[in-house]
Every structure is written in C-alpha cells, then in structure tokens.
Protein backbone atom coordinates (compact mmCIF):
# COMPACT_ATOMS: atom_id res chain seq x y z
CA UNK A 1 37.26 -6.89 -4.05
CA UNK A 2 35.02 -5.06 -1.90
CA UNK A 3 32.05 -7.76 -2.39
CA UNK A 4 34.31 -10.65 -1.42
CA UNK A 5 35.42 -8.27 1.55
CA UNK A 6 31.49 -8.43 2.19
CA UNK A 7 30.64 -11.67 2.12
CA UNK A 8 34.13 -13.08 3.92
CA UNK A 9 32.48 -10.71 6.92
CA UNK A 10 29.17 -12.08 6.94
CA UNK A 11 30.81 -15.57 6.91
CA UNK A 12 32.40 -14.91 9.90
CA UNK A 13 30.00 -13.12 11.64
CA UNK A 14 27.35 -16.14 11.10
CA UNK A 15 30.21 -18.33 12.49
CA UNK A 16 30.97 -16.89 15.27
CA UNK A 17 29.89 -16.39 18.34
CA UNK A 18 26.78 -14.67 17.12
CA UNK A 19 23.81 -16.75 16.06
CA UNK A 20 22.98 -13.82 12.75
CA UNK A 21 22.51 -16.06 9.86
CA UNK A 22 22.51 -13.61 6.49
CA UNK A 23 18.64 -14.14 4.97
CA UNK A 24 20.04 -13.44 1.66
CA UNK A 25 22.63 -15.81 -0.49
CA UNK A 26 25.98 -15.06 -0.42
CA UNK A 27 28.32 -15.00 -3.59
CA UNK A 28 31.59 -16.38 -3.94
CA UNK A 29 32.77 -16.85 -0.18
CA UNK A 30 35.99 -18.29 1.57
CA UNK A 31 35.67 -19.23 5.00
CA UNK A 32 38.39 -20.72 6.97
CA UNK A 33 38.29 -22.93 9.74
CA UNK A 34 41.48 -23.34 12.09
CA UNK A 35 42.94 -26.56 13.94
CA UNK A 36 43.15 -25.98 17.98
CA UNK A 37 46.84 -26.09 17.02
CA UNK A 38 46.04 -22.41 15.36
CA UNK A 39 47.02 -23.62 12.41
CA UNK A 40 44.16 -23.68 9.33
CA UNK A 41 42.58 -26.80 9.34
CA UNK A 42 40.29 -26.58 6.33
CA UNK A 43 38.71 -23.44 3.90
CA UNK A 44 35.45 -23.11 2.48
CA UNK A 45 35.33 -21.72 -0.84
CA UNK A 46 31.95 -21.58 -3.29
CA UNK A 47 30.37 -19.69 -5.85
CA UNK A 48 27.47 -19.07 -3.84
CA UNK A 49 25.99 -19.91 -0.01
CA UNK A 50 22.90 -20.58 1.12
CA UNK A 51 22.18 -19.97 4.87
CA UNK A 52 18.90 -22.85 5.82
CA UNK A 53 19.91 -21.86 9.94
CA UNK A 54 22.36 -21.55 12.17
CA UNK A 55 23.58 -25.38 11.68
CA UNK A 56 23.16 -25.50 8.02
CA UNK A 57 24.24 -23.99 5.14
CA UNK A 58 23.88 -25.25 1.07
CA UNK A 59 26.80 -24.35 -1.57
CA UNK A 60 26.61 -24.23 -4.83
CA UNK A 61 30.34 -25.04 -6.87
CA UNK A 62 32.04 -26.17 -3.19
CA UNK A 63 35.84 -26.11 -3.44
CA UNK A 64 37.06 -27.47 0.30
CA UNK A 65 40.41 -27.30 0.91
CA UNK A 66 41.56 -29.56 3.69
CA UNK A 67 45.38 -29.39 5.53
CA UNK A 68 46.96 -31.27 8.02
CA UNK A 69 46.54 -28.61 10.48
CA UNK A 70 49.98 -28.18 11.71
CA UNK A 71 52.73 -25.67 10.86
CA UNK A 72 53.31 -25.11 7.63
CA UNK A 73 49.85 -26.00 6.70
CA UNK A 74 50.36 -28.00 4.13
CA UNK A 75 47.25 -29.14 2.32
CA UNK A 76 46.12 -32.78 2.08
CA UNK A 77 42.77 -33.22 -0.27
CA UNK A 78 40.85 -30.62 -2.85
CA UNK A 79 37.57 -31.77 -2.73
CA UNK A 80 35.09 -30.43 -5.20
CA UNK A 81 31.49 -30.65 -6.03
CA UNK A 82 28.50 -28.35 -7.64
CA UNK A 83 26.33 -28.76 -4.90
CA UNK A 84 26.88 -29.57 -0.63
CA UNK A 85 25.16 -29.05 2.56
CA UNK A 86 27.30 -27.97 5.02
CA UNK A 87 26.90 -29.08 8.28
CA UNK A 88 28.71 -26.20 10.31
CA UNK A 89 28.81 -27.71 14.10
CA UNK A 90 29.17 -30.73 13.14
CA UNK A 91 31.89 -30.20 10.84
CA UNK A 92 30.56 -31.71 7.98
CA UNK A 93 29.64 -31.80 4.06
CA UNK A 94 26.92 -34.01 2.46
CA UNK A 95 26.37 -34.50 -1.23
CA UNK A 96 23.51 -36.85 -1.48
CA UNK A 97 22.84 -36.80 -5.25
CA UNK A 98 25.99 -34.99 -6.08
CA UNK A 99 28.91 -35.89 -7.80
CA UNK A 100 32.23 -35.63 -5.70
CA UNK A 101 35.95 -34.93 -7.07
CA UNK A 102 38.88 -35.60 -4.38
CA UNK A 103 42.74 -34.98 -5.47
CA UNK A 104 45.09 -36.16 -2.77
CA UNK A 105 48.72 -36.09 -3.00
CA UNK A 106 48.98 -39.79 -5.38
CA UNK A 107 45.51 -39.66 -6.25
CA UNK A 108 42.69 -38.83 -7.39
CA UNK A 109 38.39 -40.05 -6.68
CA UNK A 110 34.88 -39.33 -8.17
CA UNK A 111 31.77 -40.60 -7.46
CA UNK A 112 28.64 -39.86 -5.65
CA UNK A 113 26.49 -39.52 -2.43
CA UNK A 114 29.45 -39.10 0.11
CA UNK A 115 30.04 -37.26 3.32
CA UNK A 116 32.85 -35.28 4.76
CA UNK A 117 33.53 -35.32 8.50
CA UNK A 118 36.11 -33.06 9.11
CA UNK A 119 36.63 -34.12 12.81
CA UNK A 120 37.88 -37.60 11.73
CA UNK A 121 39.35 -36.29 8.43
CA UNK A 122 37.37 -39.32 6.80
CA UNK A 123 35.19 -38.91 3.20
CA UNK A 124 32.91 -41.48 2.20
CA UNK A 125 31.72 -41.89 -0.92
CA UNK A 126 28.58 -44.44 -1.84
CA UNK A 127 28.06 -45.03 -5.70
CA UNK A 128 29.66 -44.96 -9.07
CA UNK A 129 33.28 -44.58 -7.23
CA UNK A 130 36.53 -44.57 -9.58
CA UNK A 131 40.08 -43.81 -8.04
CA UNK A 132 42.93 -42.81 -10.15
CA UNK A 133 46.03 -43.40 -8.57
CA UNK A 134 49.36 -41.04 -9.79
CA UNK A 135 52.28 -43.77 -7.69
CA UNK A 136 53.54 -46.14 -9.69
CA UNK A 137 53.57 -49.63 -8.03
CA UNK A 138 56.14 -51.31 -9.05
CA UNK A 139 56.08 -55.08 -9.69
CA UNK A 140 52.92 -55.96 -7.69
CA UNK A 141 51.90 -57.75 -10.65
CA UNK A 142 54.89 -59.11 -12.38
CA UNK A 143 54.89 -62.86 -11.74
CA UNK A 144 58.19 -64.14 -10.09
CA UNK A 145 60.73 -66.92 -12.13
C-alpha cells in the first residue's frame, strides 16, 4: 500500500504545477484527471510509467478509464493496451504498433495504431479493426413481405 501511496504522489507532483519529472520508472500508478466541472474526467492506471519529459510519458499495461465528466461520474470506455505514450498537455495516448482494446457500454473494439484525444473524447484506430457489438438490432436485415 505504501508503494502505490508513493508512486500516486510522484504522479501528482510531476503533474502539477511543478515541472519535477521522477528519473526513475514508476510501478503500478493511478492518476486521475478531473473535468472543469470537478467531476473525474478520465484515470490513468498502468503497471509501470516511464517519464521521457515533462510532456511525455510511456506505459507499459495502460488501463484508461474514461467518464462523462459530470456528476455521478459514470464511466463511458475501458480502453486497454500493453504499451502507450502519453501525451500529458495535450491530453493524449498513442499506440503506434500497439494493439488497442475499447469496451463501451454496447460494445466492444480491437485493433491497432490509434490515438486517444481526450479533449474531443474521440479514439482512432488505423489497422486490423474488429467491433463487437452487445445491442441486438432487431430486423435490420429481415426482408419485408
């Protein structure tokens, strides 16, 4: 407990108004990020971070949790993948040559190369894309009489 104590205060300390990056990695992290509503907009979660500056950061087994940013906080997408560079002042992920796992509410996406921009709440994903879909849709393709 005391580690992740640790490492959630060197998160926040290289976040904040300070520019102290950590020169050593930093192990299983959660960093939250919060809408100008107040309410939490997204959290940061991996197994282990990777400070390159003050703008970017590397994370090895990224879990981001995105929410809608208004009371309640209820959360929209779990997006997942072993490897992303983190784009802090932009508010944005990159995973170039890694794969990418998104569950929304009625669905769920893989593939690889995409982007995250957190300011438009908009992922983009490039190659090898498959979407799962958990709705039903009806009739859409029952022919009519």
């Amino acid at each position: 407990m005391r580690k992740y104590l640790c490492s959630l205060s060197l998160v926040a300390v290289a976040f904040g108004a300070s520019k102290m990056t950590p020169n050593e990695p930093i192990d299983h992290f959660c960093m939250p990020m919060f809408a100008q509503t107040g309410y939490k907009a997204w959290d940061l979660k991996g197994e282990k971070g990777v400070y390159l500056d003050e703008k970017n950061m590397i994370v090895q087994t990224m879990q981001l949790n995105v929410f809608n940013g208004k009371k309640g906080s209820e959360q929209e997408l779990d997006i997942r993948s072993p490897n992303a560079r983190i784009l802090m002042q932009e508010n944005k992920a990159i995973g170039a040559a890694s794969p990418i796992e998104i569950r929304g509410k009625d669905y769920t996406l893989c593939g690889y190369n995409w982007e995250w921009d957190g300011a438009v709440k908009k992922v983009t994903v490039h190659e090898r894309v498959n979407v799962v879909f958990n709705q039903g849709f009806g009739d859409v393709l029952h022919e009519n009489d």
